[in-house]
N, C-alpha and C. Protein backbone atom coordinates (compact mmCIF):
# COMPACT_ATOMS: atom_id res chain seq x y z
N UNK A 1 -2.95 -16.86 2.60
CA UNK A 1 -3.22 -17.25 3.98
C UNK A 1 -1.95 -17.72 4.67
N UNK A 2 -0.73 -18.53 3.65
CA UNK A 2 -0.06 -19.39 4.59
C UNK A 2 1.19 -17.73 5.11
N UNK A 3 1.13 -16.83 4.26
CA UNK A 3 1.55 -15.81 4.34
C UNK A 3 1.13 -14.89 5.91
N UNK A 4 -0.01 -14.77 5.93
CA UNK A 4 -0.67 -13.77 6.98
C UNK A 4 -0.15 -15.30 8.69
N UNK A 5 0.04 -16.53 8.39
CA UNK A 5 0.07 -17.48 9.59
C UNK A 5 1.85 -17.16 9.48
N UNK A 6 2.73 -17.35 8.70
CA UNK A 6 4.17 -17.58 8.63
C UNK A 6 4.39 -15.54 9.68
N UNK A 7 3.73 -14.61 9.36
CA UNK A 7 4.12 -13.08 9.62
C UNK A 7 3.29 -13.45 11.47
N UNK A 8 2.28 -14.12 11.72
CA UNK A 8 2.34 -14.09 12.76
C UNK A 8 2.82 -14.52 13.73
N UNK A 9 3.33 -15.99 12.92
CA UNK A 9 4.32 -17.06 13.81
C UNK A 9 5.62 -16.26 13.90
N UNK A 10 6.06 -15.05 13.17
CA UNK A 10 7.16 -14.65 13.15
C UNK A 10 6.93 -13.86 14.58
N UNK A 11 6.04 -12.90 14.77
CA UNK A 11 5.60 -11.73 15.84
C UNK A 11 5.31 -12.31 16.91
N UNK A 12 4.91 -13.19 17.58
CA UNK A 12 4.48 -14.33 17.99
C UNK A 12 6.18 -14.88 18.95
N UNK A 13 6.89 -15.47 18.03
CA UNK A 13 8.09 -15.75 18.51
C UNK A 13 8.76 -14.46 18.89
N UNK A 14 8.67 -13.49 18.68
CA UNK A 14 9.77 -12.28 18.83
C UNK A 14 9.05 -11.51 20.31
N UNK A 15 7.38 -11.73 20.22
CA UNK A 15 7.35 -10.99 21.44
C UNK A 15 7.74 -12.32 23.22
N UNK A 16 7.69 -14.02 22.90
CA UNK A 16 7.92 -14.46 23.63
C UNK A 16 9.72 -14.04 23.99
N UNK A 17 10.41 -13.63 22.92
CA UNK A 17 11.79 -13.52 23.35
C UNK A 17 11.49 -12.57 24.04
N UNK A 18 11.15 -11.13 23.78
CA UNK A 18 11.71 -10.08 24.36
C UNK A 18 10.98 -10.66 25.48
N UNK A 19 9.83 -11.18 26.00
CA UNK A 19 9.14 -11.56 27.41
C UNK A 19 10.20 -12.60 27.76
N UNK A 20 10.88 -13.25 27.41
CA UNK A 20 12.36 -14.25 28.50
C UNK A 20 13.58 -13.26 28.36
N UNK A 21 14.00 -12.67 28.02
CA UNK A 21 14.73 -11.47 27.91
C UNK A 21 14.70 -10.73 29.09
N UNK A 22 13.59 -10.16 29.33
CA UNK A 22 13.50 -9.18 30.01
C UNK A 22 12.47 -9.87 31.40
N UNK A 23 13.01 -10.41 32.43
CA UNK A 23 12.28 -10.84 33.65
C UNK A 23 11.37 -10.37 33.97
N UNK A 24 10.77 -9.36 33.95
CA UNK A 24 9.59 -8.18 34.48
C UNK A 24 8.60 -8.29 33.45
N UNK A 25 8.83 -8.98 32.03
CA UNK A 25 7.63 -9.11 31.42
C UNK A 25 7.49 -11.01 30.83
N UNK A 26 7.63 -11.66 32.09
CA UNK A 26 7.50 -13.05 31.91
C UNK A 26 6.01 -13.17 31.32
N UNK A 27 4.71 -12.41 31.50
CA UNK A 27 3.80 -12.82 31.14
C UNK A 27 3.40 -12.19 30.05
N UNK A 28 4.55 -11.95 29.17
CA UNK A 28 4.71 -11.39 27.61
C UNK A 28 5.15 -13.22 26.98
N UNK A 29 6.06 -13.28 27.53
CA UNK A 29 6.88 -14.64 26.95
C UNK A 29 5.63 -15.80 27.11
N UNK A 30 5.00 -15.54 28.21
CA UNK A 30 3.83 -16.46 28.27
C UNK A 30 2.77 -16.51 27.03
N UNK A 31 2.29 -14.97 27.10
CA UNK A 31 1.51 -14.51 26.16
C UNK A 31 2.02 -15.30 24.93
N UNK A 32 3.44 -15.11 24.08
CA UNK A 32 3.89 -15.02 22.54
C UNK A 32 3.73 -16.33 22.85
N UNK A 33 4.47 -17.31 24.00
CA UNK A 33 4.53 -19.13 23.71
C UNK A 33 2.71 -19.34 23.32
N UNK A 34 1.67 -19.38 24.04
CA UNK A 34 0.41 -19.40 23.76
C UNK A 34 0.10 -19.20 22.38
N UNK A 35 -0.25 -17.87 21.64
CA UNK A 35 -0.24 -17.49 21.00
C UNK A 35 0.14 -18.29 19.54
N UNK A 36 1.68 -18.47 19.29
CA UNK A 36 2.51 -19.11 18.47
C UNK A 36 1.69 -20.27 18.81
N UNK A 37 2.04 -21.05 19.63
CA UNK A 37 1.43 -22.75 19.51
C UNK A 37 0.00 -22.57 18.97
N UNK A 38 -1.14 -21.54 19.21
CA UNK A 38 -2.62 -21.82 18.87
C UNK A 38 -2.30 -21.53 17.41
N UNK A 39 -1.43 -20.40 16.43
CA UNK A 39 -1.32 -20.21 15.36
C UNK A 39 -0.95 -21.23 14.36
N UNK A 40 -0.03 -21.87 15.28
CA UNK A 40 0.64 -23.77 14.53
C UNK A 40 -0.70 -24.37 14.35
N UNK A 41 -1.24 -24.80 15.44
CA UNK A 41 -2.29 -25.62 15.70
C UNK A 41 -3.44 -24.85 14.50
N UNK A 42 -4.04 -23.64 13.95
CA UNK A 42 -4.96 -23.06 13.56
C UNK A 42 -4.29 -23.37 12.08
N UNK A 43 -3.48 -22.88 11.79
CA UNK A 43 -2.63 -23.43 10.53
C UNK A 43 -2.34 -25.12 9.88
N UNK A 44 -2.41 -25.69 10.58
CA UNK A 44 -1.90 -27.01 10.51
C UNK A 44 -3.57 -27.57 10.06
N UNK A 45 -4.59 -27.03 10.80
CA UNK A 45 -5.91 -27.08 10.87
C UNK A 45 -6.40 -26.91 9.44
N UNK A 46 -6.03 -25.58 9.23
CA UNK A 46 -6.40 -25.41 7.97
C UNK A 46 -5.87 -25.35 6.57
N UNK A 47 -4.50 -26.08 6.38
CA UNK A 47 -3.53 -26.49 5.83
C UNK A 47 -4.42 -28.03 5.49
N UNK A 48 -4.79 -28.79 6.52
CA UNK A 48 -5.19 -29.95 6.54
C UNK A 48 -6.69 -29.73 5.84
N UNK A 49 -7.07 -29.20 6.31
CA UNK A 49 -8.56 -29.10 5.55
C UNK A 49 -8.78 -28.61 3.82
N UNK A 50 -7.98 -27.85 3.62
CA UNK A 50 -7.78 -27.39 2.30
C UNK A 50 -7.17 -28.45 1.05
N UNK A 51 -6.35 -29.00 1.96
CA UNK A 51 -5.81 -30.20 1.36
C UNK A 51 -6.85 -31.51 1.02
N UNK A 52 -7.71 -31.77 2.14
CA UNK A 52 -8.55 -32.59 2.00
C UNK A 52 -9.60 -32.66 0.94
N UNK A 53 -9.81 -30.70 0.75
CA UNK A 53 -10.65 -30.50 -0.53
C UNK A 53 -10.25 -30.60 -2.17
N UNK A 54 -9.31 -30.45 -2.35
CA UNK A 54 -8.71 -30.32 -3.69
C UNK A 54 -8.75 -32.14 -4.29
């Protein structure tokens, strides 16, 4: 799992660059910042919960 969250936080960051990169697709960079932060937040979530069980 922490595998499939680390490959999206990666895709995630790369499409907000090319969206500040390139002015004409600011609501790409919007998109990847969103995105990345809910994946932290969904991870951290369930990082925490898994932990709680063991």
């Amino acid at each position: 799992m922490l595998t499939v969250i680390l490959i999206l936080l990666v895709a995630w960051a790369i499409l907000a660059i090319v969206g500040f990169a390139l002015e004409g697709l600011l609501w790409l960079a919007i998109i990847g910042v969103v995105l990345f932060v809910g994946t932290v937040i969904f991870g951290f979530i369930r990082r925490k919960a898994s932990s709680s069980r063991a």
